[in-house]
Protein backbone atom coordinates (compact mmCIF):
# COMPACT_ATOMS: atom_id res chain seq x y z
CA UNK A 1 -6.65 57.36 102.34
CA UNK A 2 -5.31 54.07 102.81
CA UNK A 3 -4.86 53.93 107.36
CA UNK A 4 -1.85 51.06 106.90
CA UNK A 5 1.37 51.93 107.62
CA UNK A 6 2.87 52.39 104.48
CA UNK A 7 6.68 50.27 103.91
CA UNK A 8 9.07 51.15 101.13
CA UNK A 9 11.50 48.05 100.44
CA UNK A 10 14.79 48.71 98.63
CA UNK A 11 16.95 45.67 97.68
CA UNK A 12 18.14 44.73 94.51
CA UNK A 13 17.42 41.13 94.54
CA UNK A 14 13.85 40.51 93.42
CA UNK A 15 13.29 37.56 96.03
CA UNK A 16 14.09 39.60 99.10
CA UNK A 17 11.66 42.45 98.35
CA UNK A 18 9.41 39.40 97.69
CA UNK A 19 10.18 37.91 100.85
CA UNK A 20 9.68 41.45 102.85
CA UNK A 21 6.62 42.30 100.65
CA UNK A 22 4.68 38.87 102.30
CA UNK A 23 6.10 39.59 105.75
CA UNK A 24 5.04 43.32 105.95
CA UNK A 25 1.66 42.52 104.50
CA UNK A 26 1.69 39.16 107.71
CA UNK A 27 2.27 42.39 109.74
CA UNK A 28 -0.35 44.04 108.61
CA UNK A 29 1.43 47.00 106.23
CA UNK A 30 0.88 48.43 103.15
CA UNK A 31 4.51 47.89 100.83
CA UNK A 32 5.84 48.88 98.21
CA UNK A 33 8.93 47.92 96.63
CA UNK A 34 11.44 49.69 94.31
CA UNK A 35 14.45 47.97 93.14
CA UNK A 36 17.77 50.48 92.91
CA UNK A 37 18.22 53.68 95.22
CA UNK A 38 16.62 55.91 92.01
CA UNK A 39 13.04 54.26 91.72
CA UNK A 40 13.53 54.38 95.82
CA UNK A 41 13.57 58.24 95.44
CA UNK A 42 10.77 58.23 92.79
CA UNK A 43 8.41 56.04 95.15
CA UNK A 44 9.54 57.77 98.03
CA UNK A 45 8.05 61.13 96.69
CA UNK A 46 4.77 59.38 95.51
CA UNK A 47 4.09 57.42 98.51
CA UNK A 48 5.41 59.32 101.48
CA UNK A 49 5.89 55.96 103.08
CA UNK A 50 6.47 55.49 107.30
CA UNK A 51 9.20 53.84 107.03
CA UNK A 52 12.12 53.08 104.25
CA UNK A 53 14.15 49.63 104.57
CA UNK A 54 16.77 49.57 102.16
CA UNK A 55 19.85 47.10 101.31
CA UNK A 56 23.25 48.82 101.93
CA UNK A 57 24.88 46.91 98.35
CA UNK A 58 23.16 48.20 95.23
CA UNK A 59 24.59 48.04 92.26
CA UNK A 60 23.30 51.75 91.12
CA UNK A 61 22.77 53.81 94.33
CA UNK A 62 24.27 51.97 97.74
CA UNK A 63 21.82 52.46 100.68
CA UNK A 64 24.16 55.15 102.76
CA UNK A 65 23.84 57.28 99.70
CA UNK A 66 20.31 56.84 99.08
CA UNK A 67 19.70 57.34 103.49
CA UNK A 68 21.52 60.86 102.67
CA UNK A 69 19.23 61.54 100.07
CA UNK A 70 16.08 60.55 102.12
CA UNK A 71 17.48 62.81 105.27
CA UNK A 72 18.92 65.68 103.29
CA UNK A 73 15.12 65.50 101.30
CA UNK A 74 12.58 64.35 104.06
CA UNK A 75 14.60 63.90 107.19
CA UNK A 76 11.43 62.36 109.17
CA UNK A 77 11.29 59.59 107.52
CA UNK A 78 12.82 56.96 109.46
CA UNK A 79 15.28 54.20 107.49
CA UNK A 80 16.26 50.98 107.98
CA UNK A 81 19.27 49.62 106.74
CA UNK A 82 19.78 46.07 105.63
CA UNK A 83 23.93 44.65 106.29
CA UNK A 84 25.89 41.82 105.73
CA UNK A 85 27.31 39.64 109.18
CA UNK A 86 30.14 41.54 110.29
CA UNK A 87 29.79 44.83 108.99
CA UNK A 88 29.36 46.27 111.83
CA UNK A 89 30.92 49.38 110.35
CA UNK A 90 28.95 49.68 107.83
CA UNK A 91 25.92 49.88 110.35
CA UNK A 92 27.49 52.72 112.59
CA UNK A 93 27.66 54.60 109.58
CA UNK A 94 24.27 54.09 108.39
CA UNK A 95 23.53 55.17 111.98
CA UNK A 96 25.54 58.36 112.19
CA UNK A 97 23.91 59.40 108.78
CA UNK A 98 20.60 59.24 110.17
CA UNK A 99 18.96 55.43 110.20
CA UNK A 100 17.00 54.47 112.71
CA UNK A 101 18.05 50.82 113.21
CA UNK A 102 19.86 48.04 111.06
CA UNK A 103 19.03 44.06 110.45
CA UNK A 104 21.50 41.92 109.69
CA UNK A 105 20.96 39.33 106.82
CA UNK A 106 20.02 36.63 106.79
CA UNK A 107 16.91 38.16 107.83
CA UNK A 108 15.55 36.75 111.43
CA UNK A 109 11.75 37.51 111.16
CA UNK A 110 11.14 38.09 114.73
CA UNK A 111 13.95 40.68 114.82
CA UNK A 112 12.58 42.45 111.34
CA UNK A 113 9.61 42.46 113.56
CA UNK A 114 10.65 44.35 116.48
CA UNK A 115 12.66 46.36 114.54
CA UNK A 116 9.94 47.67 112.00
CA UNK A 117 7.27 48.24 115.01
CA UNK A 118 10.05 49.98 117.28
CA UNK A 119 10.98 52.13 114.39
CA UNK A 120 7.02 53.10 113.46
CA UNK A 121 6.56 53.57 117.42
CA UNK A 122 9.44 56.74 117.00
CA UNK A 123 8.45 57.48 114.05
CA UNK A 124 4.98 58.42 115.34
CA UNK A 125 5.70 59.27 118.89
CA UNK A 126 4.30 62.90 119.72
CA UNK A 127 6.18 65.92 118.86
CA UNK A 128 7.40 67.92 122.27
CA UNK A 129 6.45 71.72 122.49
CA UNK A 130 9.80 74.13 122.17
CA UNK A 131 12.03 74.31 125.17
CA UNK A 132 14.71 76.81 125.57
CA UNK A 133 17.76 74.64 125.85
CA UNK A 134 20.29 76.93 126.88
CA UNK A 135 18.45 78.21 130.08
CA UNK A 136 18.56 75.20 131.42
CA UNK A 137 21.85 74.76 133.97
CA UNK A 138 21.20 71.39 135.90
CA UNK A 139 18.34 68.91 135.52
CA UNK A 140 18.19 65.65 137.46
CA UNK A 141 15.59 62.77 136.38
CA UNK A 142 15.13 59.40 138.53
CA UNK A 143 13.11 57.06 136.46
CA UNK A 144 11.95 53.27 137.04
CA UNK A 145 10.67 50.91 134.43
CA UNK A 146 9.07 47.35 134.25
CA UNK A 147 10.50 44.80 131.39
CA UNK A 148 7.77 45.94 128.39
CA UNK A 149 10.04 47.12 125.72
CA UNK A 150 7.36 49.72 124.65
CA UNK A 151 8.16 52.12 127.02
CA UNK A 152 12.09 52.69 126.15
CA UNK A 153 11.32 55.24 123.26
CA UNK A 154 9.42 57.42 126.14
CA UNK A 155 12.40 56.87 128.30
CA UNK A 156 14.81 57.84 125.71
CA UNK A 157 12.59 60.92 125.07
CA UNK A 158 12.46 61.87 128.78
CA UNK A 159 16.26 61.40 128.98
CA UNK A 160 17.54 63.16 126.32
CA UNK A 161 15.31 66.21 125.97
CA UNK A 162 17.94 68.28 126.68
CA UNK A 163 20.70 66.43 124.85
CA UNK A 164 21.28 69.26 121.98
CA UNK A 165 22.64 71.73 125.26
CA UNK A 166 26.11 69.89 124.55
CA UNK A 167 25.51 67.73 121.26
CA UNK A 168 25.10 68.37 117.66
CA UNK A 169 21.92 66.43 116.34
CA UNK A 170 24.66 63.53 114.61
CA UNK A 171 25.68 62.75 118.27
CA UNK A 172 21.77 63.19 119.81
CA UNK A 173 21.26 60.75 117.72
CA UNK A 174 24.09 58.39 118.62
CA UNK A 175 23.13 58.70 122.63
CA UNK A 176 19.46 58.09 121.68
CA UNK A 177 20.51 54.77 120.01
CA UNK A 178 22.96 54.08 122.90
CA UNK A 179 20.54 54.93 126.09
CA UNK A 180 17.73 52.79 124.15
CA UNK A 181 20.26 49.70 123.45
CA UNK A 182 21.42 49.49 126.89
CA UNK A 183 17.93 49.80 128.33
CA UNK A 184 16.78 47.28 126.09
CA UNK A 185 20.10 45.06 127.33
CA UNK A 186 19.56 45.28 131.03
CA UNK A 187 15.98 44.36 130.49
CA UNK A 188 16.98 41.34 128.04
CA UNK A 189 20.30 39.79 129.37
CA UNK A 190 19.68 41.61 132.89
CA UNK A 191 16.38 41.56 134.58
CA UNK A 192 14.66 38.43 131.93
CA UNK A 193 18.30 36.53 132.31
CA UNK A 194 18.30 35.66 128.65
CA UNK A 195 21.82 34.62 127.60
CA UNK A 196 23.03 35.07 124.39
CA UNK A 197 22.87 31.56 123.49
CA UNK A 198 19.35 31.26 124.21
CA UNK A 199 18.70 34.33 122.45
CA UNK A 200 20.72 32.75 119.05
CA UNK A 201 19.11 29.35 119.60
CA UNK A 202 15.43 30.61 119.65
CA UNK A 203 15.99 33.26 116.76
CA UNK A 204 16.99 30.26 115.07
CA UNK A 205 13.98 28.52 115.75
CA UNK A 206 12.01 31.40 114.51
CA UNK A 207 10.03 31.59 118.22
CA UNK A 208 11.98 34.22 120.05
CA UNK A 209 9.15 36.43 120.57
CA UNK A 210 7.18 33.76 121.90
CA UNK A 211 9.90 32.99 124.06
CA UNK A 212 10.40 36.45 125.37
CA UNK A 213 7.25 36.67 125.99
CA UNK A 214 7.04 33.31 128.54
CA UNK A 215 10.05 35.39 130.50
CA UNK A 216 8.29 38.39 130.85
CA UNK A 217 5.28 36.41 132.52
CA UNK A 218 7.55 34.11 134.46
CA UNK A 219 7.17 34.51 138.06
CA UNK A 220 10.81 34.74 138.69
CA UNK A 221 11.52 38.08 136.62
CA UNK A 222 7.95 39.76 136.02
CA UNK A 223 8.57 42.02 139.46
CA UNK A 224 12.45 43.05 138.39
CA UNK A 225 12.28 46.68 137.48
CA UNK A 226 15.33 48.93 135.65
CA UNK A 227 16.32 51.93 137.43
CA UNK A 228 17.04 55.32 135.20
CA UNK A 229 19.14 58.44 136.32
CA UNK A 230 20.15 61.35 135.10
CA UNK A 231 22.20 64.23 135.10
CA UNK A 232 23.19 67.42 133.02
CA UNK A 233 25.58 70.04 134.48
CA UNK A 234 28.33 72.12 133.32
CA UNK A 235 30.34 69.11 132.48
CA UNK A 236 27.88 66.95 130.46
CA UNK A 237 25.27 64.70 130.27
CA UNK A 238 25.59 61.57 132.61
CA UNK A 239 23.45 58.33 132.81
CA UNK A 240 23.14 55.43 135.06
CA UNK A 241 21.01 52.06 133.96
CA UNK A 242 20.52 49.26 136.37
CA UNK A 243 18.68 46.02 136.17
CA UNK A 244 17.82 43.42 138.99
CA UNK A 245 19.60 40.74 137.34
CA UNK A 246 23.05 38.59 138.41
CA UNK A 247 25.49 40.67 135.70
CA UNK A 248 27.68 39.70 133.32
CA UNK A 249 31.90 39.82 133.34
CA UNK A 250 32.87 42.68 131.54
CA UNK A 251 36.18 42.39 132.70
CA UNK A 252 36.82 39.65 130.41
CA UNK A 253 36.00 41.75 127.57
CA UNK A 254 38.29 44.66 128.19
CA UNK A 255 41.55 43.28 128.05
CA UNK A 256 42.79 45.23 125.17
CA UNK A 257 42.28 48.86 127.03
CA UNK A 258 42.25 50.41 123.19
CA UNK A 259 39.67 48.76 121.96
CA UNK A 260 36.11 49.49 122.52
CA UNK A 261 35.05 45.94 120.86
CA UNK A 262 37.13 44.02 123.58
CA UNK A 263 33.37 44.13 125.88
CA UNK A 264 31.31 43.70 123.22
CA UNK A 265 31.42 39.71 122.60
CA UNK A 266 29.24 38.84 125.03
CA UNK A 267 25.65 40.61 124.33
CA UNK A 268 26.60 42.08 121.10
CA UNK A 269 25.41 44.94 118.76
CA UNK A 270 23.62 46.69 122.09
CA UNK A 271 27.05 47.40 123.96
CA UNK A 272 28.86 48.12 120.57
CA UNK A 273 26.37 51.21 120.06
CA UNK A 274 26.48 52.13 123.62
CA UNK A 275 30.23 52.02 123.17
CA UNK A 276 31.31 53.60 120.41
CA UNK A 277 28.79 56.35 120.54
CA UNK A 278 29.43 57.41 124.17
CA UNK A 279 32.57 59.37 125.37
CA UNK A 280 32.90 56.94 128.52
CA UNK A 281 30.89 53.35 129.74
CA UNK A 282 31.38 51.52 132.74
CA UNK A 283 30.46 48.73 134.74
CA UNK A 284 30.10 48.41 138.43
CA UNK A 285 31.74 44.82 139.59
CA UNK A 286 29.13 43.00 139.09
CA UNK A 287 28.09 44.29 136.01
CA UNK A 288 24.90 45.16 136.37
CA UNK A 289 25.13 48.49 136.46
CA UNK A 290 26.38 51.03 133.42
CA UNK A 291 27.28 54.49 133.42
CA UNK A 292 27.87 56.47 130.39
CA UNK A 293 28.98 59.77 129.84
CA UNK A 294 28.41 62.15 126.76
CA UNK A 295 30.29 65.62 126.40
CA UNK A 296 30.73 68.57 125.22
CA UNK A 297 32.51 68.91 121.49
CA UNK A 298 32.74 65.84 118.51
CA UNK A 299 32.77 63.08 120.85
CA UNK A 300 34.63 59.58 120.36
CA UNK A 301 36.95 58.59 117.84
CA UNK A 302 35.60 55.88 115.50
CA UNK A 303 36.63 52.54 116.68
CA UNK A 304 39.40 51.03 115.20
């Protein structure tokens, strides 16, 4: 039996699953490709593969339909959704359905990268033994992490263990992806300092890893640490994430109070999750500090 992690790739344009095909195999995967949502579902149930990236427009089957099909068929089988620039829509509802991440296209390789291993990390991460949910009445957790990305899915997992007291599995899933993107910010644009233009200017140059990397090492940030807490009680589930970093000012992006996109400009996709899938987020003045808040019942509105 082949020991490769095994990568289905859905798009509709023969050069893409071409492109993907050389990347995964660079990575060190085993692909396969299948070119509407239909042979997707055939190969699917042949293959069993890790992970499923699929393109959102298809002429047959469109990739939220054929993510339903996946989840309502073999929902541990993690998806990735491929979406056009500005459709951020498109990607929270890829997300509520069950993906576990999205990629924007034009594809940036070192973000397919993190992306695909992140998603195979979760995918694989042990299964936790039963726990009786409703017994438990309060928990508190205090939890501090250095800047290696690889230990957010085991913070996630310590942090929302208890998440399905108050929340259906749709909205676990939605503080899951929120708690992770905000970690993954204050580590980032908090504790490494990386600002979003550096960020755009090195994806660009195809050496952002490399890059992220030197800041990890560099003397200046390598002892910064983010600080976890949490709390469930009778009213919810509450989280606090802070980084050692100088902030950012979010009060510039909240001028519309309606609005949950107003804050979002400056770091992006990580605070849109965050925001639209948590009932409340705020910033301490200097904006290094979040604290969301997840309740009882449906949760948010969708953003306008």
């Amino acid at each position: 039996m082949d020991s490769l992690p095994t990568i289905l790739i859905v798009d509709d344009e023969s050069s893409v699953r071409e492109l993907l095909t050389d990347y995964m195999k660079l990575l060190g995967m085993r692909p396969v490709e299948a070119s509407n949502g239909y042979e997707a579902l055939d190969v699917m149930r042949r293959e069993s593969p890790d992970l499923v990236m699929t393109d959102v427009l298809m002429s047959r089957m469109d990739g939220i339909e054929l993510l339903r099909r996946i989840k309502a068929e073999r929902p541990e089988t993690a998806v990735v959704v491929f979406t056009g620039f500005g459709s951020e829509s498109v990607a929270i509802e890829a997300l509520r359905a069950g993906a576990r991440d999205y990629i924007k296209k034009p594809f940036r390789l070192d973000v397919l990268k993190r992306v695909v291993q992140e998603a195979l990390l979760r995918r694989h991460a042990p299964e936790r033994p039963t726990l009786e949910i409703g017994a438990v009445v309060f928990e508190e957790k205090h939890l501090e992490l250095d800047n290696d990305p690889d230990q957010i899915a085991g913070a996630v997992n310590q942090l929302a263990i208890c998440a399905p007291k108050y929340l259906n599995p749709e909205r676990c899933r939605g503080l899951s992806v929120a708690l992770h993107e905000i970690i993954f910010n204050a580590i980032e644009h908090g504790n490494l300092e990386i600002s979003p233009e550096e960020k755009s200017d090195h994806l660009g140059a195809g050496d952002y890893m490399t890059f992220f990397r030197q800041r990890l090492a560099d003397p200046r940030f390598k002892s910064r640490r983010v600080f976890l807490e949490y709390r469930l009680d009778p009213e919810g589930l509450h989280y606090l994430v802070r980084d050692m970093g100088p902030g950012f000012d979010w009060r510039a992006h909240r001028q519309s109070r309606g609005r949950k996109t107003d804050l979002l400009s400056i770091h992006g996709r990580g605070l849109l999750l965050a925001s639209y899938f948590a009932d409340r987020i705020d910033f301490n003045p200097a904006g290094n500090e979040a604290r969301l808040y997840f309740g009882p019942g449906p949760g948010p509105a969708n953003p306008a």
